[in-house]
Every structure is written in structure tokens, then in C-alpha cells.
PDB file of N, CA and C in Angstrom:
ATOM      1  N   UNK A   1       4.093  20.243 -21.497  1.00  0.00           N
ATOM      2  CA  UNK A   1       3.690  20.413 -20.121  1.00  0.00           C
ATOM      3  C   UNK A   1       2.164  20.377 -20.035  1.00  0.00           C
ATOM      4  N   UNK A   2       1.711  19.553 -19.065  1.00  0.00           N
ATOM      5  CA  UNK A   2       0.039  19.470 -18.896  1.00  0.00           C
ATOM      6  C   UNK A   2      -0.198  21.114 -18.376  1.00  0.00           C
ATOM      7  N   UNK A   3      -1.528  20.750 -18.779  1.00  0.00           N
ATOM      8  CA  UNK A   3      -2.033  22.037 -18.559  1.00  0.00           C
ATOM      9  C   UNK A   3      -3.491  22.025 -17.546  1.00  0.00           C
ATOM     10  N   UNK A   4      -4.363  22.894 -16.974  1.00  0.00           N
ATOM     11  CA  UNK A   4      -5.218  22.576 -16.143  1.00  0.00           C
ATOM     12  C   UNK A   4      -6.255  22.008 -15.981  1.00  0.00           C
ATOM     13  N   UNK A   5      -6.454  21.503 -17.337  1.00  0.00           N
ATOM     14  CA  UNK A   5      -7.442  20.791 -17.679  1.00  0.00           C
ATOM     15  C   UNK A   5      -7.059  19.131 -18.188  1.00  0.00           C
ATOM     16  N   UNK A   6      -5.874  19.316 -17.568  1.00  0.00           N
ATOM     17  CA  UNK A   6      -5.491  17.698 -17.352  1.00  0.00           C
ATOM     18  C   UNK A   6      -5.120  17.324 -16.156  1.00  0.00           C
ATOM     19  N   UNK A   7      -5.749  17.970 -14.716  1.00  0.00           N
ATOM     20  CA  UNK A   7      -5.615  17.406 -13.671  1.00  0.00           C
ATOM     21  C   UNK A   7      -6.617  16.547 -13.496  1.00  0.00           C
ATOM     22  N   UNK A   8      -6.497  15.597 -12.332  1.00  0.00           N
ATOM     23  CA  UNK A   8      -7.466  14.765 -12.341  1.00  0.00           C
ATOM     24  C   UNK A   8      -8.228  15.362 -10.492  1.00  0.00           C
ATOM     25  N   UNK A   9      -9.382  15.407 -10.375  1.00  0.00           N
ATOM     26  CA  UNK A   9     -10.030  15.798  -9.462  1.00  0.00           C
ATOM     27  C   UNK A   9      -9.665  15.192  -8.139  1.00  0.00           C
ATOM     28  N   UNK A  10      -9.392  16.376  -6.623  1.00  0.00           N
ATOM     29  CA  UNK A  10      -9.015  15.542  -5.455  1.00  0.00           C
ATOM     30  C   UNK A  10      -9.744  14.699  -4.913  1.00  0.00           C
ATOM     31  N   UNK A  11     -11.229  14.847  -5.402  1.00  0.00           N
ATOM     32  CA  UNK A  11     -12.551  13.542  -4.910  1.00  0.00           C
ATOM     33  C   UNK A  11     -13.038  13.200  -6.022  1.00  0.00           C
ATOM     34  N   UNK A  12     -14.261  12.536  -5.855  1.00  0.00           N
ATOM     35  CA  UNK A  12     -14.739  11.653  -6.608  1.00  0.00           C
ATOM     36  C   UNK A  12     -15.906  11.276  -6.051  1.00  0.00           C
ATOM     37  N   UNK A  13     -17.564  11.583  -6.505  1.00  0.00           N
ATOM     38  CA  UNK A  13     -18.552  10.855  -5.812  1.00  0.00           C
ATOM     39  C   UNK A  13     -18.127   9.429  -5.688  1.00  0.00           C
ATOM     40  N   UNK A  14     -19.366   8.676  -5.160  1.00  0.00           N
ATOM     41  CA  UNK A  14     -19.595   7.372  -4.938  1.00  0.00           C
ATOM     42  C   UNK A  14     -20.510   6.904  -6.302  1.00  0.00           C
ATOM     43  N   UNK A  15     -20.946   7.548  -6.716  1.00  0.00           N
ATOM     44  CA  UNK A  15     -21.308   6.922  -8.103  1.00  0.00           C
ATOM     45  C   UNK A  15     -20.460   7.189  -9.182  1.00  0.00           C
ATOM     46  N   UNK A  16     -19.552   7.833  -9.116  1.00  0.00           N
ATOM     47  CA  UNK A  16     -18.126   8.180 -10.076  1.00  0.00           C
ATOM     48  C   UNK A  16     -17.678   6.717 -10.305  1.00  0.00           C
ATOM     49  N   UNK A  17     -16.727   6.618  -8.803  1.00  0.00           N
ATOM     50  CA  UNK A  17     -16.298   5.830  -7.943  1.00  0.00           C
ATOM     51  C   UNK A  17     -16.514   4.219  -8.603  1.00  0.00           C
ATOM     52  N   UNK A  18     -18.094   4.180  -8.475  1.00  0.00           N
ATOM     53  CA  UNK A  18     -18.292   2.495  -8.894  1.00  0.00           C
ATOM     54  C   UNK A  18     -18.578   2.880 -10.965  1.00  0.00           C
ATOM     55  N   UNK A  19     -18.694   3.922 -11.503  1.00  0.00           N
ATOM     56  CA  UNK A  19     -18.469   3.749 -12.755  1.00  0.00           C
ATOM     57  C   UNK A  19     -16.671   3.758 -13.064  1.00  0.00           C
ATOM     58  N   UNK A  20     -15.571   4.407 -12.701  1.00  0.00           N
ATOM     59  CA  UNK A  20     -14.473   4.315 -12.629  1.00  0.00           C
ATOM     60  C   UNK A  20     -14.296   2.523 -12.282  1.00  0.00           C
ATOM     61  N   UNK A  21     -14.728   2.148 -11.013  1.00  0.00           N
ATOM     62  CA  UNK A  21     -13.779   0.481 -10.670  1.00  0.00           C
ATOM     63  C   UNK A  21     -14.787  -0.275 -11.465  1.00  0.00           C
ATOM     64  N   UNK A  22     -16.438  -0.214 -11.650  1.00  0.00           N
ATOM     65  CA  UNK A  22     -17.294  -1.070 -12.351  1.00  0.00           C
ATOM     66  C   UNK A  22     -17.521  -1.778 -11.611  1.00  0.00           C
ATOM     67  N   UNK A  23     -17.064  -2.219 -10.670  1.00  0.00           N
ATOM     68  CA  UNK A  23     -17.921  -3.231  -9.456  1.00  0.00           C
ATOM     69  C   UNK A  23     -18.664  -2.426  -8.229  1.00  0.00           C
ATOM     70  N   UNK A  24     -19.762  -2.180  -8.117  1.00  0.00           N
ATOM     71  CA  UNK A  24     -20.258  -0.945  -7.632  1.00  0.00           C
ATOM     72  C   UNK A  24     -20.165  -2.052  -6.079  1.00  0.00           C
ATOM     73  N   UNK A  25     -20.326  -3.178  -5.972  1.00  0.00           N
ATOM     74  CA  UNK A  25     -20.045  -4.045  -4.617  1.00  0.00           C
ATOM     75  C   UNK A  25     -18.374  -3.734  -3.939  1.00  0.00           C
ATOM     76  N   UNK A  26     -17.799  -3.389  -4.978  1.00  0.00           N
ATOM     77  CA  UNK A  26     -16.265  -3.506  -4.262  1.00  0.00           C
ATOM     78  C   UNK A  26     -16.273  -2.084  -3.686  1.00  0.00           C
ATOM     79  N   UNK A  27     -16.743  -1.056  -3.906  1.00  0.00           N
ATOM     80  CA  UNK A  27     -17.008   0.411  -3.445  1.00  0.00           C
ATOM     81  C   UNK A  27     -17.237  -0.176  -2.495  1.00  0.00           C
ATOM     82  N   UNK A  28     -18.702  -0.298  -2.326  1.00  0.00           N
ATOM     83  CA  UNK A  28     -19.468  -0.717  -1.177  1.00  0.00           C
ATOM     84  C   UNK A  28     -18.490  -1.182   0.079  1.00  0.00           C
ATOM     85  N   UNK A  29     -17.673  -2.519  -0.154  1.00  0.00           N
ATOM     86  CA  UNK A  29     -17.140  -3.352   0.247  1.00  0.00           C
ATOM     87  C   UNK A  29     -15.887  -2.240   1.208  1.00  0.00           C
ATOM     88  N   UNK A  30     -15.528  -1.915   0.356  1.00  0.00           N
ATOM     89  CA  UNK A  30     -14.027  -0.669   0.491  1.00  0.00           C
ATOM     90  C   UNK A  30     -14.653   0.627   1.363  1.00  0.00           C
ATOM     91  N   UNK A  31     -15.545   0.795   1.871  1.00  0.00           N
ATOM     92  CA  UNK A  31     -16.168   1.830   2.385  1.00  0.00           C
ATOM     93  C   UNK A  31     -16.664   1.713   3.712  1.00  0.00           C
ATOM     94  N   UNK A  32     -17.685   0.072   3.658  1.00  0.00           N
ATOM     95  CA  UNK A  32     -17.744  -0.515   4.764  1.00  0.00           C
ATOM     96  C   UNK A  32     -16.324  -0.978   5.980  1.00  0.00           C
ATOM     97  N   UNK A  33     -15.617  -1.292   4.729  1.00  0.00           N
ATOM     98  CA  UNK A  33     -13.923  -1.597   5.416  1.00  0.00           C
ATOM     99  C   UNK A  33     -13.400  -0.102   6.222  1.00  0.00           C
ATOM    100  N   UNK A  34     -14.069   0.953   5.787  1.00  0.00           N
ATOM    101  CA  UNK A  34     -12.860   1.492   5.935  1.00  0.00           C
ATOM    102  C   UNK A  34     -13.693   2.669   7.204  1.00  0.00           C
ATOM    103  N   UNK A  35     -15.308   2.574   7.101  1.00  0.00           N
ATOM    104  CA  UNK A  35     -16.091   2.904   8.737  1.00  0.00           C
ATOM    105  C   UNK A  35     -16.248   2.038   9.806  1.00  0.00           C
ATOM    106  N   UNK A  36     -15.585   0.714   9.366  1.00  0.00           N
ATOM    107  CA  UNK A  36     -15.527  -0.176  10.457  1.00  0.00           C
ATOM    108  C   UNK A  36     -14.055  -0.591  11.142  1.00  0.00           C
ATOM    109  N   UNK A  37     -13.411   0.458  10.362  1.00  0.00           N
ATOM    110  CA  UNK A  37     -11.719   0.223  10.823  1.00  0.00           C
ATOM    111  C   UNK A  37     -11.701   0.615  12.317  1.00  0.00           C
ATOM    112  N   UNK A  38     -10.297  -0.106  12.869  1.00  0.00           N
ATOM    113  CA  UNK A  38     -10.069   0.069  14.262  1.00  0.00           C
ATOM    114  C   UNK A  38      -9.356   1.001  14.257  1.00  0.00           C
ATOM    115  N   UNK A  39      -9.313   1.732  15.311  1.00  0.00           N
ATOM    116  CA  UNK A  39      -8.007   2.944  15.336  1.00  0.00           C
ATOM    117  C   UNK A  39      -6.985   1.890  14.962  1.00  0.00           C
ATOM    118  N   UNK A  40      -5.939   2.497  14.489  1.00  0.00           N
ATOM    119  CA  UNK A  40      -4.759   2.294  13.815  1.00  0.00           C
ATOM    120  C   UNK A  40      -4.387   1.509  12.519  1.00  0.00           C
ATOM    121  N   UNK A  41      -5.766   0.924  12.219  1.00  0.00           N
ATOM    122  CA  UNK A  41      -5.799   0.372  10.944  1.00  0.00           C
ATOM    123  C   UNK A  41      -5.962   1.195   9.525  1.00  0.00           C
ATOM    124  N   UNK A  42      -5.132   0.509   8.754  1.00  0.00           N
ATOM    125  CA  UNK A  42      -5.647   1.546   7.485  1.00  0.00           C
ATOM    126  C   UNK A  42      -6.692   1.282   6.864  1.00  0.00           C
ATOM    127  N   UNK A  43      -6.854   2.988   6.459  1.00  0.00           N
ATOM    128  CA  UNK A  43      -8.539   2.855   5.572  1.00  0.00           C
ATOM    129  C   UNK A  43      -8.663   2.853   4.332  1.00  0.00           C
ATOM    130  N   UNK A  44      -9.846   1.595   3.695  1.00  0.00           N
ATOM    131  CA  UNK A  44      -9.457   1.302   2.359  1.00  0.00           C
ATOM    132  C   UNK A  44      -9.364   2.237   1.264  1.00  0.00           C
ATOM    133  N   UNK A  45     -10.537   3.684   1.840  1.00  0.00           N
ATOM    134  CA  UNK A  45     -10.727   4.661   0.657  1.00  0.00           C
ATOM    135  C   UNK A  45     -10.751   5.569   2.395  1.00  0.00           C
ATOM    136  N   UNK A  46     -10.736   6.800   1.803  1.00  0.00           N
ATOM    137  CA  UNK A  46     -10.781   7.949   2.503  1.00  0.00           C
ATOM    138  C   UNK A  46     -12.404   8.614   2.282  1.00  0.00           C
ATOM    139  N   UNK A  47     -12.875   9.021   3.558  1.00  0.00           N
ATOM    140  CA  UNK A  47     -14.370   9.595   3.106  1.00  0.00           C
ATOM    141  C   UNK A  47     -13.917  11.247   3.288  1.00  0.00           C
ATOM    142  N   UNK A  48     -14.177  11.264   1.777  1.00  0.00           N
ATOM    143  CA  UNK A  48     -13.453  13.162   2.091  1.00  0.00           C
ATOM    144  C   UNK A  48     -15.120  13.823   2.708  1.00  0.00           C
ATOM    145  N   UNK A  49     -16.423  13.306   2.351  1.00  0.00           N
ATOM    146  CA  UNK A  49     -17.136  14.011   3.092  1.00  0.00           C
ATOM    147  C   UNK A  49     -18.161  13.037   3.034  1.00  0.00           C
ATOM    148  N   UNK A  50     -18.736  12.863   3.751  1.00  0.00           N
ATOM    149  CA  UNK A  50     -20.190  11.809   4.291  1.00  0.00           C
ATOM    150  C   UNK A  50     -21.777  12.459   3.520  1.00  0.00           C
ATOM    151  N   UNK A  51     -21.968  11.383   2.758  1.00  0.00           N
ATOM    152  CA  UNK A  51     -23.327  11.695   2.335  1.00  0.00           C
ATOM    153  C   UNK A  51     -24.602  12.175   3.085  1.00  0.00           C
ATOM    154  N   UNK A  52     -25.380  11.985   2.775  1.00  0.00           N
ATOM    155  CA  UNK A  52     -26.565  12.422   3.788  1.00  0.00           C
ATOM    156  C   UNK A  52     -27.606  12.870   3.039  1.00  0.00           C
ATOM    157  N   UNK A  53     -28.985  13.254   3.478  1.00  0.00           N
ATOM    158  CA  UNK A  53     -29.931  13.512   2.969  1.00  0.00           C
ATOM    159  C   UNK A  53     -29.337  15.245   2.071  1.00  0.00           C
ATOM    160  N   UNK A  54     -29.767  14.853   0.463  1.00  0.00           N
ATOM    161  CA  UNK A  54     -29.534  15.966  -0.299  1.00  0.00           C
ATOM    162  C   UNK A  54     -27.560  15.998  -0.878  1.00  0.00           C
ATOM    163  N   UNK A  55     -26.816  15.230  -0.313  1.00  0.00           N
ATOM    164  CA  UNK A  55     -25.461  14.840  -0.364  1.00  0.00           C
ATOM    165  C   UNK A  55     -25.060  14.038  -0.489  1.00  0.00           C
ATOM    166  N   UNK A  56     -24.311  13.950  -1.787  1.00  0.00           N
ATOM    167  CA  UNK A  56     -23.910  12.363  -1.782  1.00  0.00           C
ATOM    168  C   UNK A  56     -22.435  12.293  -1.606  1.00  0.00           C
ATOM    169  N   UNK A  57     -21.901  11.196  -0.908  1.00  0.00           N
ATOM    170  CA  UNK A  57     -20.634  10.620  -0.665  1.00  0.00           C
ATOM    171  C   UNK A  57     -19.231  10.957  -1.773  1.00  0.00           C
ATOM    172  N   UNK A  58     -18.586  11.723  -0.896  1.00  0.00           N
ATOM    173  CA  UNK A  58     -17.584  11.897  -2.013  1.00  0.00           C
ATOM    174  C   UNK A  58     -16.519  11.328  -0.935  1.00  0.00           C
ATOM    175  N   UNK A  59     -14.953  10.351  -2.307  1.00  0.00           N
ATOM    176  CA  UNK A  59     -14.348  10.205  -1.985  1.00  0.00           C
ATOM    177  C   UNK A  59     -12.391  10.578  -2.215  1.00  0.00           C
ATOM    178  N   UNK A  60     -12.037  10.774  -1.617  1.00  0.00           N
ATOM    179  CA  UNK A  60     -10.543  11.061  -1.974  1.00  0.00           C
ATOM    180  C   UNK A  60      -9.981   9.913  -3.438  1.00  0.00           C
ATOM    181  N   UNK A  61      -9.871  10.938  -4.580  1.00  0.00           N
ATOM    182  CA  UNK A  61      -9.826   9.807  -5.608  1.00  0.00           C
ATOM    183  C   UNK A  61      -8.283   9.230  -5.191  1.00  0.00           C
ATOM    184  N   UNK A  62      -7.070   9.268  -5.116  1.00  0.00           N
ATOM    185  CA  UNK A  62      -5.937   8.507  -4.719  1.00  0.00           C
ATOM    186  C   UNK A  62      -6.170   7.378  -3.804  1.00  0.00           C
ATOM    187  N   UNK A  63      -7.076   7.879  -2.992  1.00  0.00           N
ATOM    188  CA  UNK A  63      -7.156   6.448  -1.968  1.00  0.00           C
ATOM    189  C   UNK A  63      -8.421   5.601  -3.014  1.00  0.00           C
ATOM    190  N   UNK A  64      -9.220   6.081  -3.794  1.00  0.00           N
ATOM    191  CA  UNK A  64      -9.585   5.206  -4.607  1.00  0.00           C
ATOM    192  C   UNK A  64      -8.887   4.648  -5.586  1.00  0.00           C
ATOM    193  N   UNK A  65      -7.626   5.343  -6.257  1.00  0.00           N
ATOM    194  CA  UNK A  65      -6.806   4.646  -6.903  1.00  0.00           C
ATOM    195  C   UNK A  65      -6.046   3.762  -6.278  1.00  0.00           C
ATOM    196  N   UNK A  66      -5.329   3.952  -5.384  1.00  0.00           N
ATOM    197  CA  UNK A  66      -4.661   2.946  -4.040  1.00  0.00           C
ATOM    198  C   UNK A  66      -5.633   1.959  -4.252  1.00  0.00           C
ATOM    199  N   UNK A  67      -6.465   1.612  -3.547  1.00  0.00           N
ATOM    200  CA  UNK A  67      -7.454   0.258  -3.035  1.00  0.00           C
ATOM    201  C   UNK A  67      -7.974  -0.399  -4.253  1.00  0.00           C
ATOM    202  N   UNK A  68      -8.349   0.812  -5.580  1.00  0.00           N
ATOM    203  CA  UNK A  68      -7.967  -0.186  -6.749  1.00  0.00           C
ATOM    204  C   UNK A  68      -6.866  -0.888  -7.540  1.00  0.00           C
ATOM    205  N   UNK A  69      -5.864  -0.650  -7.417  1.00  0.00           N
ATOM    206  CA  UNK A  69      -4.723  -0.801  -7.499  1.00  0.00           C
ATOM    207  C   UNK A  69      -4.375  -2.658  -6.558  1.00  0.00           C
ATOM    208  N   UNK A  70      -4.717  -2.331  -5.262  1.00  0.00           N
ATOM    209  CA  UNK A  70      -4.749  -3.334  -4.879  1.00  0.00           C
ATOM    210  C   UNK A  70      -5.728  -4.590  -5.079  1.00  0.00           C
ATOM    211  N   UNK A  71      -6.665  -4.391  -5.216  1.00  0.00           N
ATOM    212  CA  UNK A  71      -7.951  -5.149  -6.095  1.00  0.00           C
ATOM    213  C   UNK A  71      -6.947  -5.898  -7.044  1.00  0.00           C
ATOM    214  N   UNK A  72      -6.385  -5.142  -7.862  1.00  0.00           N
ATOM    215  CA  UNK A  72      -5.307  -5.785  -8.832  1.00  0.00           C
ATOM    216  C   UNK A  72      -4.821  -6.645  -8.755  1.00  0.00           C
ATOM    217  N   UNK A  73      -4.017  -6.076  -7.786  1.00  0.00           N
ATOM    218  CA  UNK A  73      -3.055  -7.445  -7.194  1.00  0.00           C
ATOM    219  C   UNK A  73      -3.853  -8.463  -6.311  1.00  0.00           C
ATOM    220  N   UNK A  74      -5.073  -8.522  -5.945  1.00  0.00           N
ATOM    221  CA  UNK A  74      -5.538 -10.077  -5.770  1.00  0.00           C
ATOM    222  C   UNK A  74      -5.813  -9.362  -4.213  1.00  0.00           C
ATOM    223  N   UNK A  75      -5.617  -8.137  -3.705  1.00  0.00           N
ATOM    224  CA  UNK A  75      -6.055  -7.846  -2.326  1.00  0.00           C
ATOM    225  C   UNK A  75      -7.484  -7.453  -2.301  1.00  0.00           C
ATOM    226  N   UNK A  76      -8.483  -7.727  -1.749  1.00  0.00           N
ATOM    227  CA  UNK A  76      -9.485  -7.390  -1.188  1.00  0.00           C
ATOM    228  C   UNK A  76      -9.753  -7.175  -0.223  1.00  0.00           C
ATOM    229  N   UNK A  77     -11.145  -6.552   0.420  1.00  0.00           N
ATOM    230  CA  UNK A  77     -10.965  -5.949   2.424  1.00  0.00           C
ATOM    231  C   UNK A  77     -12.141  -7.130   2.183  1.00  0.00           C
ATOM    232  N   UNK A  78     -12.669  -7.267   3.262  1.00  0.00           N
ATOM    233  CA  UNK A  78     -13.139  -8.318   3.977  1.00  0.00           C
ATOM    234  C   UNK A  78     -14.930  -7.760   3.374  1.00  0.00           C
ATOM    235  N   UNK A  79     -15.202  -9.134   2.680  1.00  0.00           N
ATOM    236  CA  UNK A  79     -17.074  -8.159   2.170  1.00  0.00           C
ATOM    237  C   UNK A  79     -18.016  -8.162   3.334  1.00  0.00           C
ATOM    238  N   UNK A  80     -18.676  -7.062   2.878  1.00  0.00           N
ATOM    239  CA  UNK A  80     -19.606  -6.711   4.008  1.00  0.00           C
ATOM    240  C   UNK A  80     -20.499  -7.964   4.330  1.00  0.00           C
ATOM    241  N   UNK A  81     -20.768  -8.027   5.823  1.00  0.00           N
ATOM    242  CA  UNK A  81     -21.361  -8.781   6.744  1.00  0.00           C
ATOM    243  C   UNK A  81     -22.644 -10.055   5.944  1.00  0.00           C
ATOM    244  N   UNK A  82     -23.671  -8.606   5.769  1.00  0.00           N
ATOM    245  CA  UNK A  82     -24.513  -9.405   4.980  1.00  0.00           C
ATOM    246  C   UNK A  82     -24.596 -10.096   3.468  1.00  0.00           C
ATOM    247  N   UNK A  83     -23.141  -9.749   3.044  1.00  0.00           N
ATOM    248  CA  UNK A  83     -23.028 -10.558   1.798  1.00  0.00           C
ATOM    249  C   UNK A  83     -22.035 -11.995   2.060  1.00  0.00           C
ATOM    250  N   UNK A  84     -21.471 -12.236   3.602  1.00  0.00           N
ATOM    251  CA  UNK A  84     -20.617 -13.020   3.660  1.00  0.00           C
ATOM    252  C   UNK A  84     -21.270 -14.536   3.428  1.00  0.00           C
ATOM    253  N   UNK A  85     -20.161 -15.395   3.001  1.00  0.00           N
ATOM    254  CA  UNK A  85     -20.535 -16.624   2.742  1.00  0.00           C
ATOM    255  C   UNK A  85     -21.119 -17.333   3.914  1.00  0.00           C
ATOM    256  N   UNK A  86     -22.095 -18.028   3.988  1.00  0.00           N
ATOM    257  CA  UNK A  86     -23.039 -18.453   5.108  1.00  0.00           C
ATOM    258  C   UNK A  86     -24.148 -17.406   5.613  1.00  0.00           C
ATOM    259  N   UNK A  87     -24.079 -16.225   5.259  1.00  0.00           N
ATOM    260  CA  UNK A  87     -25.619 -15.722   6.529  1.00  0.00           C
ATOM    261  C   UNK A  87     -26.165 -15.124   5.406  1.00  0.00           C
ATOM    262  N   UNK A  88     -27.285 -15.117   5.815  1.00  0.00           N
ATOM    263  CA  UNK A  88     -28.958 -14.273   5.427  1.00  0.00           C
ATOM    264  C   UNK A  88     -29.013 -12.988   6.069  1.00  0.00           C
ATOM    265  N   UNK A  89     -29.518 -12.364   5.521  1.00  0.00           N
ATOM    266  CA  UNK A  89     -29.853 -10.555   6.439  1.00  0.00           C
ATOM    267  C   UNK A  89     -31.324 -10.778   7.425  1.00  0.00           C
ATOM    268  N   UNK A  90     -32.195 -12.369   6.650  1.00  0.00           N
ATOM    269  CA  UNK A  90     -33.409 -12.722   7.634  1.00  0.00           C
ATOM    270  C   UNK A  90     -33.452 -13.849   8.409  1.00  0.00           C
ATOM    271  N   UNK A  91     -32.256 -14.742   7.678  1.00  0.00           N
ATOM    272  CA  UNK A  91     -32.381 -15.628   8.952  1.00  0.00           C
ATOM    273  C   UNK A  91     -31.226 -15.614   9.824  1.00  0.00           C
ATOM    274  N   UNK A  92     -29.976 -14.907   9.528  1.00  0.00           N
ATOM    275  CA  UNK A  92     -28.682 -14.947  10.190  1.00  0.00           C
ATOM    276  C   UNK A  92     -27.517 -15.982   9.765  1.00  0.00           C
ATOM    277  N   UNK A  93     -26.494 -16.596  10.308  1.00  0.00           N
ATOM    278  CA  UNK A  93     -25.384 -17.110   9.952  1.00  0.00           C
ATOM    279  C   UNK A  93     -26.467 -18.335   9.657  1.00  0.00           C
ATOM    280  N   UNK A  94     -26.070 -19.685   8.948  1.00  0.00           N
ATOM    281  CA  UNK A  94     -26.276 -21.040   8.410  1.00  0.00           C
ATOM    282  C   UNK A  94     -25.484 -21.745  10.151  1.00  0.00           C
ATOM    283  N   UNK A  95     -26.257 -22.492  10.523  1.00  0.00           N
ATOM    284  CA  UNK A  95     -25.806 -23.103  11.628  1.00  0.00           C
ATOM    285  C   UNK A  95     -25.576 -25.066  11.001  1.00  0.00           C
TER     286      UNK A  95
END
């Protein structure tokens, strides 16, 4: 029988987070997805509490296992804006 020092923690910073998946962009990516969700959409990771000056971002580790899990299987959320194929952050979309 496990014992208490083989649970695994209910959060997880954001620098945990991208040493656990190793793509510190797919965090990113999964985070942006999931403060830009519409009501009723699901969220890629859960923000158990919002960073801020002196605080850093912790997240619900299951919903980080979930969304990595799916990574797996070939699902990704949509990459953030300024990394999408065609635009610049200085000149905007490629016309």
C-alpha cells in the first residue's frame, strides 16, 4: 500500500509544469487556450491560482496530465496569436 509520500501534488507551478511536459511553448500555448476560452468551452489546464507580482502561476496537475496526455495523441489547442503561422508581433498578419 502507498504511503504519503507517494502522492503526487494537487498543483504544480508553471515552471514545474514546462520541466514535467519540456516544451515550455506548449504550457504557454495550453494556458493561453484555456484564458481565452468561451463560456462553455473546455479548459486546457485549470489555473488553480493566477500569478502576479511576488506569485507565480500554479496549476491543477490532472488537468496538466489530461492536456498532456492529449498532446500525445496528436491534439493540440490552437498556438498563441503571436506565434501563428503568417503574423509578426511588429508588423501584423503577412498580407
Amino acid at each position: 500500500m502507498g504511503g504519503i509520500h507517494e502522492l503526487k501534488p494537487l498543483t504544480i507551478s508553471k515552471s514545474e509544469a514546462y520541466r514535467y511536459v519540456g516544451i515550455p511553448s506548449l504550457v504557454q500555448d495550453w494556458l493561453y487556450a484555456s484564458r481565452h476560452a468561451r463560456p462553455g468551452e473546455e479548459r486546457w489546464v485549470i489555473i488553480a491560482r493566477q500569478g502576479g507580482r511576488g506569485c507565480e502561476t500554479r496549476l491543477d496537475r490532472e488537468s496538466v496530465d489530461r492536456a498532456y496526455a492529449l498532446y500525445k495523441q496528436g491534439i493540440k489547442p490552437p498556438p498563441i496569436p503571436s506565434r501563428s503561422k503568417g503574423t509578426n508581433n511588429k508588423q501584423g498578419p503577412e498580407i
